[in-house]
PDB file of N, CA and C in Angstrom:
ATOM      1  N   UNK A   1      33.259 -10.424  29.773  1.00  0.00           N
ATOM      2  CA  UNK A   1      33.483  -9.955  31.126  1.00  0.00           C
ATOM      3  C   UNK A   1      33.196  -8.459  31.150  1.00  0.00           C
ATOM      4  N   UNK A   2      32.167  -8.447  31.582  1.00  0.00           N
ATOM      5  CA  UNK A   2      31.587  -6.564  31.530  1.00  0.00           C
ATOM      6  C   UNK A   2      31.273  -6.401  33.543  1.00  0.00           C
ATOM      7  N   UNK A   3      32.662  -6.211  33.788  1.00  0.00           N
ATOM      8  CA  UNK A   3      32.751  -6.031  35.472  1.00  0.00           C
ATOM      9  C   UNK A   3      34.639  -5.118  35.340  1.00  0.00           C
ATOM     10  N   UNK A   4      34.398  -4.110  36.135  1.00  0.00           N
ATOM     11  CA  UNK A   4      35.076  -3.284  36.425  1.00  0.00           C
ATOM     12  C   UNK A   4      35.998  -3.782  37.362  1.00  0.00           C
ATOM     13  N   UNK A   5      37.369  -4.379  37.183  1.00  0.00           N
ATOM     14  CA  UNK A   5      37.885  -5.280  38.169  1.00  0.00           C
ATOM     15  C   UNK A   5      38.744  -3.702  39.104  1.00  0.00           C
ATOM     16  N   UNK A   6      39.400  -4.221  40.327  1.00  0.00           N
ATOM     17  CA  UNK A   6      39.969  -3.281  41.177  1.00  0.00           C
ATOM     18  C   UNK A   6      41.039  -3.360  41.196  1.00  0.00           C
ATOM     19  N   UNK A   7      41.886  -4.402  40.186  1.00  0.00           N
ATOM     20  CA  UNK A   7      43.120  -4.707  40.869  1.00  0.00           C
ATOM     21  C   UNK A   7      44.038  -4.281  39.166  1.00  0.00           C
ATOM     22  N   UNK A   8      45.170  -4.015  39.606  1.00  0.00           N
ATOM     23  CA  UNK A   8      46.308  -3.719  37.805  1.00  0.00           C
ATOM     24  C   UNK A   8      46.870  -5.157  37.412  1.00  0.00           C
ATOM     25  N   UNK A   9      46.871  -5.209  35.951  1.00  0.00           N
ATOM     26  CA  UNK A   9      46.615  -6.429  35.787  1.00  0.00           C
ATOM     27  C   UNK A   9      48.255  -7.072  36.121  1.00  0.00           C
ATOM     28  N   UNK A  10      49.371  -6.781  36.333  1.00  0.00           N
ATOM     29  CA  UNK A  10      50.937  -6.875  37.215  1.00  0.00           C
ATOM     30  C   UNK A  10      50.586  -7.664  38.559  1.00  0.00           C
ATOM     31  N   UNK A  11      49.244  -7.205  39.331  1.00  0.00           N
ATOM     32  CA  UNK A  11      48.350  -7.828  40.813  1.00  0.00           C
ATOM     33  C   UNK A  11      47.809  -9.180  40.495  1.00  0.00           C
ATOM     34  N   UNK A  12      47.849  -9.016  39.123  1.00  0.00           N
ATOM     35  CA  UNK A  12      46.750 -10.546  38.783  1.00  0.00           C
ATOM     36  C   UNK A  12      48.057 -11.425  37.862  1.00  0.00           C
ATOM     37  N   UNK A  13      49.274 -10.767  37.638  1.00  0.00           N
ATOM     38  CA  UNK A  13      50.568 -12.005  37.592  1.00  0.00           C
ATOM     39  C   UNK A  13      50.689 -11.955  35.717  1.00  0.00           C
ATOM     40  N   UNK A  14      49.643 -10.779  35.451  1.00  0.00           N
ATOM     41  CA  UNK A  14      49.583 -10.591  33.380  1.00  0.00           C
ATOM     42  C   UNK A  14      50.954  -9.654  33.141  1.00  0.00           C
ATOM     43  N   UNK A  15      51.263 -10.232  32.468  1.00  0.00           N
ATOM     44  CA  UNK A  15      52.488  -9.287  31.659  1.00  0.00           C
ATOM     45  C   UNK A  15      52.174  -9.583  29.962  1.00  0.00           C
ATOM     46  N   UNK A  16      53.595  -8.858  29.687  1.00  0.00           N
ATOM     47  CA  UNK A  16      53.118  -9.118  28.272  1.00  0.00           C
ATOM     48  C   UNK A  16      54.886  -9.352  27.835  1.00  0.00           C
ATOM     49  N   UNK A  17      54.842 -11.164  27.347  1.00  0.00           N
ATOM     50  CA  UNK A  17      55.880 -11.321  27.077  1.00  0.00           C
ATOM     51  C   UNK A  17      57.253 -10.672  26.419  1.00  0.00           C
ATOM     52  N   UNK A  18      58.213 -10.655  26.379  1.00  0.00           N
ATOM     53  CA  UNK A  18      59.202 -10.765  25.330  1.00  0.00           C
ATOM     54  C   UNK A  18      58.572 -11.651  23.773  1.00  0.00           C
ATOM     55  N   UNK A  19      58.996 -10.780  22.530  1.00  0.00           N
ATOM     56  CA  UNK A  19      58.943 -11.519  21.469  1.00  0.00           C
ATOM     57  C   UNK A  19      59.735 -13.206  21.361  1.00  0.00           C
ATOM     58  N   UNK A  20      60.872 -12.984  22.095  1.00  0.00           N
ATOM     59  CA  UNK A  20      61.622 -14.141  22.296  1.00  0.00           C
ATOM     60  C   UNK A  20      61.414 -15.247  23.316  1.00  0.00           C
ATOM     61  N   UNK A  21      60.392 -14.889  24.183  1.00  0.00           N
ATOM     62  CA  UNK A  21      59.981 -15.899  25.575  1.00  0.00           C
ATOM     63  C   UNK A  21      59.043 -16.653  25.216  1.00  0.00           C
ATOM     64  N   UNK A  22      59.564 -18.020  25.705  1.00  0.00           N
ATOM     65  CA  UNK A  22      58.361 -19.082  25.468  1.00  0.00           C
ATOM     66  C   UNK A  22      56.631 -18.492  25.552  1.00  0.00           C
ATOM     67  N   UNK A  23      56.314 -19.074  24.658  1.00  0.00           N
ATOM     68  CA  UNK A  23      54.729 -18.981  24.857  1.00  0.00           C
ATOM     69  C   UNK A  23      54.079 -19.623  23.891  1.00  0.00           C
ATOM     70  N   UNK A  24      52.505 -19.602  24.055  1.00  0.00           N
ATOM     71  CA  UNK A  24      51.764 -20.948  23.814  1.00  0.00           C
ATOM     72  C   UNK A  24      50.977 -20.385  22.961  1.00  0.00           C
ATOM     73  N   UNK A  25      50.539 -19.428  22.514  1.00  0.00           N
ATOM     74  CA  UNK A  25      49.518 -18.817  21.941  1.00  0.00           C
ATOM     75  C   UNK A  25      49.722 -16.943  21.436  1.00  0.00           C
ATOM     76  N   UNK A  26      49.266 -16.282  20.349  1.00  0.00           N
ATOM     77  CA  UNK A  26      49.407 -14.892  19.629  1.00  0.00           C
ATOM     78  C   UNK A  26      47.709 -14.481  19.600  1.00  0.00           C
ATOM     79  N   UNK A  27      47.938 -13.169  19.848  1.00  0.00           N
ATOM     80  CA  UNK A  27      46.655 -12.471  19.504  1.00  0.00           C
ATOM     81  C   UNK A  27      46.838 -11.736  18.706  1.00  0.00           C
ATOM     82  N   UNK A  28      46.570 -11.560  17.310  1.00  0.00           N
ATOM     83  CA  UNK A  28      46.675 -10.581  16.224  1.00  0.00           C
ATOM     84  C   UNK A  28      44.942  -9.910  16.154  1.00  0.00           C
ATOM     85  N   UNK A  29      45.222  -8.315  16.079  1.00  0.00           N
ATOM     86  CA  UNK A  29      43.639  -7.552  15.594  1.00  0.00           C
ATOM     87  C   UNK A  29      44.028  -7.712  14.015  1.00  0.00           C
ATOM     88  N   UNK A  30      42.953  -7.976  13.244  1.00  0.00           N
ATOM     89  CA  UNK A  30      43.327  -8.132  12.011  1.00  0.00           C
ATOM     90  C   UNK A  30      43.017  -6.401  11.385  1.00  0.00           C
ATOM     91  N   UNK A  31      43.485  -6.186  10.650  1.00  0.00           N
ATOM     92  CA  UNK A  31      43.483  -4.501   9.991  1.00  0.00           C
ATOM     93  C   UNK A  31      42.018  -4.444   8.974  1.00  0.00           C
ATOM     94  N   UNK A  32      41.342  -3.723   9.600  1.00  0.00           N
ATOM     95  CA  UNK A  32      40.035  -4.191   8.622  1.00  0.00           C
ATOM     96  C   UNK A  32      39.298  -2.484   8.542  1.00  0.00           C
ATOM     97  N   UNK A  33      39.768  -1.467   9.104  1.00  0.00           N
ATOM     98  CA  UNK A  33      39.459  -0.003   9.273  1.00  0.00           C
ATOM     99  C   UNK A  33      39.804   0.639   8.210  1.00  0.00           C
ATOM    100  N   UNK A  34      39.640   0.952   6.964  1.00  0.00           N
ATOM    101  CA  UNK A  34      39.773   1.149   6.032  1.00  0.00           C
ATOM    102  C   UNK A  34      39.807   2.489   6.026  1.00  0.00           C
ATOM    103  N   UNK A  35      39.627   3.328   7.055  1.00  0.00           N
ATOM    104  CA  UNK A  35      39.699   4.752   7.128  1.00  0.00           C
ATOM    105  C   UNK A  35      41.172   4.736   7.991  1.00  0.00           C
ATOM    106  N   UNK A  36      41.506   4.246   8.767  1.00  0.00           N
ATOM    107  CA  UNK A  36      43.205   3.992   9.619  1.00  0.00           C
ATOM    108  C   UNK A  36      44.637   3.405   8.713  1.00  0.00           C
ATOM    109  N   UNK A  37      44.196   2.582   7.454  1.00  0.00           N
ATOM    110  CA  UNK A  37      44.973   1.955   6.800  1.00  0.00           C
ATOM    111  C   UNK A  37      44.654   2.834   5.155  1.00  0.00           C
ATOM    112  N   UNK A  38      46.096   2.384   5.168  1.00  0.00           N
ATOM    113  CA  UNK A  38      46.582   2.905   3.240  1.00  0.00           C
ATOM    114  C   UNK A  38      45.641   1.900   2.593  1.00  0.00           C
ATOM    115  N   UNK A  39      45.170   2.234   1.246  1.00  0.00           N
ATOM    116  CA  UNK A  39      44.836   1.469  -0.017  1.00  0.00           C
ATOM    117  C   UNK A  39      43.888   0.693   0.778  1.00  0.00           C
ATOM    118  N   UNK A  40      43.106   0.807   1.493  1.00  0.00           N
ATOM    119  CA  UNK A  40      41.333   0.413   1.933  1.00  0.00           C
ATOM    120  C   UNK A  40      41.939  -1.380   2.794  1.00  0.00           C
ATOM    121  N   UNK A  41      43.059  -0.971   3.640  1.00  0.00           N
ATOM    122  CA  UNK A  41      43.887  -1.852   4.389  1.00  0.00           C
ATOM    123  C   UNK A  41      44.313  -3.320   3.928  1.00  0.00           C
ATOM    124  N   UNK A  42      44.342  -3.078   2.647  1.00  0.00           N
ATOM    125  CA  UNK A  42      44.496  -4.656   1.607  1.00  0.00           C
ATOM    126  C   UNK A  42      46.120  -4.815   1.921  1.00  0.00           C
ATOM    127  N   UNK A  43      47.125  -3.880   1.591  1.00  0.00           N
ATOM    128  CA  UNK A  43      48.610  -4.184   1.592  1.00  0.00           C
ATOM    129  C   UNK A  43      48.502  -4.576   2.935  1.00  0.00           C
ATOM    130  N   UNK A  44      48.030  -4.302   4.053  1.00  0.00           N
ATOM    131  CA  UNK A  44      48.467  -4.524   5.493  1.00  0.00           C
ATOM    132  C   UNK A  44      47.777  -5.919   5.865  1.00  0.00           C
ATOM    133  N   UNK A  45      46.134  -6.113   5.072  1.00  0.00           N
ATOM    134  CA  UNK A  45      45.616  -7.594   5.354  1.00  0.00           C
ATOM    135  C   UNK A  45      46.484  -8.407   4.648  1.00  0.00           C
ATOM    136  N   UNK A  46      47.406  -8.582   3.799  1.00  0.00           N
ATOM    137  CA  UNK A  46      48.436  -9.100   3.087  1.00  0.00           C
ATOM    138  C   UNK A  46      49.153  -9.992   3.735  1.00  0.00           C
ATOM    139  N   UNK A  47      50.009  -8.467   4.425  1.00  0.00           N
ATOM    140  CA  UNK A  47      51.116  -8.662   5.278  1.00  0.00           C
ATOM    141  C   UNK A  47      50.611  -9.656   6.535  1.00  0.00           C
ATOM    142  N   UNK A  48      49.339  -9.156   7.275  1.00  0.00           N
ATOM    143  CA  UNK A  48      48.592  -9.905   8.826  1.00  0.00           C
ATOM    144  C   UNK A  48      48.720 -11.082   8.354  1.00  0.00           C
ATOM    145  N   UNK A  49      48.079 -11.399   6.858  1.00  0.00           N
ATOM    146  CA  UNK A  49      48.071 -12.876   6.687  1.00  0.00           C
ATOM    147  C   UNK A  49      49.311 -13.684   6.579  1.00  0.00           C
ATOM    148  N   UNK A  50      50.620 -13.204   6.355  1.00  0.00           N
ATOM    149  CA  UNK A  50      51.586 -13.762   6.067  1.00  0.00           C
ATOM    150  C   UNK A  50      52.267 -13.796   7.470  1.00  0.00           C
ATOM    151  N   UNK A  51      52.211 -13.055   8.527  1.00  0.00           N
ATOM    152  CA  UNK A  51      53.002 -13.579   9.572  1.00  0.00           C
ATOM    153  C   UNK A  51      52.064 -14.626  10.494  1.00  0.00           C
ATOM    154  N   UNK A  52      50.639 -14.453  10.065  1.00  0.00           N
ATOM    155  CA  UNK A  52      49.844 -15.779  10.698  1.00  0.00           C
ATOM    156  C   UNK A  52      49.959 -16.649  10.255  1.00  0.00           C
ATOM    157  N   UNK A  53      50.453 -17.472   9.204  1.00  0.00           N
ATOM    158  CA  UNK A  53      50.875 -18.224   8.644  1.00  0.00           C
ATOM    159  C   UNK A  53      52.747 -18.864   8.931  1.00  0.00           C
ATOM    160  N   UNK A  54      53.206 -17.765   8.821  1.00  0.00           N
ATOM    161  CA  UNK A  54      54.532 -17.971   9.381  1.00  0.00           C
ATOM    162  C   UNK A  54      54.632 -18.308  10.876  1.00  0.00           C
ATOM    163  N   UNK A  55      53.700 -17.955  11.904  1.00  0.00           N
ATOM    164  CA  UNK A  55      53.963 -18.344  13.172  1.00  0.00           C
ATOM    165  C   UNK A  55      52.770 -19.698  13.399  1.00  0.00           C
ATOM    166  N   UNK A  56      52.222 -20.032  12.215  1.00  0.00           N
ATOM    167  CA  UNK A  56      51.249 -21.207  12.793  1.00  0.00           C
ATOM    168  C   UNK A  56      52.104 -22.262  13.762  1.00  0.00           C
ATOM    169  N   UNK A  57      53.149 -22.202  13.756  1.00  0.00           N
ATOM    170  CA  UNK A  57      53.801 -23.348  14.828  1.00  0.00           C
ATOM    171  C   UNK A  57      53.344 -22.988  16.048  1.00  0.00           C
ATOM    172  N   UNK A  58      52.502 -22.221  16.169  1.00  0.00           N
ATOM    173  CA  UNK A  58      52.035 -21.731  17.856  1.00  0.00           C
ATOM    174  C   UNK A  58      51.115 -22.678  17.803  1.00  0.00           C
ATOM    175  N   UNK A  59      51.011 -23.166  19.085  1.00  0.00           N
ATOM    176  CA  UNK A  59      49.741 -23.541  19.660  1.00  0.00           C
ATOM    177  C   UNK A  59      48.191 -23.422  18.751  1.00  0.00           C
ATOM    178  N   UNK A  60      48.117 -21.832  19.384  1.00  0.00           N
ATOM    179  CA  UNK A  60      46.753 -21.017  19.090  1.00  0.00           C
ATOM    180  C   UNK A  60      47.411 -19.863  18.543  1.00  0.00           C
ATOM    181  N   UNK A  61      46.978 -19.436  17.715  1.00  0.00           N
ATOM    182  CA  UNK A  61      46.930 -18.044  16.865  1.00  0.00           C
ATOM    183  C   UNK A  61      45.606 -17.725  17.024  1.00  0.00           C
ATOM    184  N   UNK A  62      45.301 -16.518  17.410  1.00  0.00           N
ATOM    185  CA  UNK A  62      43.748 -16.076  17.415  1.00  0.00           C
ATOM    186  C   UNK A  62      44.128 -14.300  16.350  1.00  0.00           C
ATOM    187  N   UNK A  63      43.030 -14.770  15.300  1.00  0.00           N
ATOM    188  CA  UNK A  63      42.858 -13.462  14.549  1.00  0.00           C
ATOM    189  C   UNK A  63      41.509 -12.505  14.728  1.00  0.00           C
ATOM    190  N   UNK A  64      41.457 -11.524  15.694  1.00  0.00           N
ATOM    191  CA  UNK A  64      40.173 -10.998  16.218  1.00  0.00           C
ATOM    192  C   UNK A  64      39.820 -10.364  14.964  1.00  0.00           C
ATOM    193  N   UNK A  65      38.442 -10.085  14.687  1.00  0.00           N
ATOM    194  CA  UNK A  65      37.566  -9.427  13.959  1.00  0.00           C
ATOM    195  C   UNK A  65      36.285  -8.637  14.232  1.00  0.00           C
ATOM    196  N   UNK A  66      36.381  -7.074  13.735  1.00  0.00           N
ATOM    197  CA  UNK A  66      35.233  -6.648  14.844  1.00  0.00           C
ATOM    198  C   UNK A  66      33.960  -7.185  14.252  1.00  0.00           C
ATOM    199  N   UNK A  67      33.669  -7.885  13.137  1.00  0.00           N
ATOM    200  CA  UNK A  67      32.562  -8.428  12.756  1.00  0.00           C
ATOM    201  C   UNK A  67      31.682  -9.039  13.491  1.00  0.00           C
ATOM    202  N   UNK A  68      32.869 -10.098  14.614  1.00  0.00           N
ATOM    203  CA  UNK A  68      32.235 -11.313  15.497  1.00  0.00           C
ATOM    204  C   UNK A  68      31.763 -10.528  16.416  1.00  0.00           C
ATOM    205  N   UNK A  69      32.163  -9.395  16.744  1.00  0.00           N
ATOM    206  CA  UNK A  69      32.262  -8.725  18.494  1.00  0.00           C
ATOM    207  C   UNK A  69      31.062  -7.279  18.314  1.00  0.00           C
ATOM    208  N   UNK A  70      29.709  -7.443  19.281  1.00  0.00           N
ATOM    209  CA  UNK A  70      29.450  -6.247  19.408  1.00  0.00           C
ATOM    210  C   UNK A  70      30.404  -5.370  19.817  1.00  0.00           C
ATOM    211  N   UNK A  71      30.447  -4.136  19.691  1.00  0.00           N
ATOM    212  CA  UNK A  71      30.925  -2.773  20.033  1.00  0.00           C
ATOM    213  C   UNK A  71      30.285  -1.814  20.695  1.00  0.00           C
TER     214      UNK A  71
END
């Protein structure tokens, strides 16, 4: 979606849950910036992997990667 919408996204009914409120699906950025993260972001890809695993009872877990995504 490369369109400049007019409206705040509160107008279009988006919030951003409570950790504790039902929901169907997680978006995790996975830590892959090796200049932003300690030790070339391995302790932190560690950790990403272990709470995606711990919340697989979701629905959908989506783990973004800028690999897939022009920039």
């Amino acid at each position: 979606m490369n369109k400049l919408l007019k409206t705040i996204p509160q107008d279009d009914e988006y919030y951003m849950p409570g950790e504790l409120e039902p929901h169907q699906g997680c978006w995790m950025v996975f830590p892959e910036r090796i200049d932003n993260w300690r030790k070339n972001a391995e302790p932190a890809q560690i950790v990403y992997a272990k709470v995606a695993n711990t919340i697989d009872f979701l629905r959908y877990t989506f783990l973004l990667l800028k690999y897939y995504y022009k920039i």
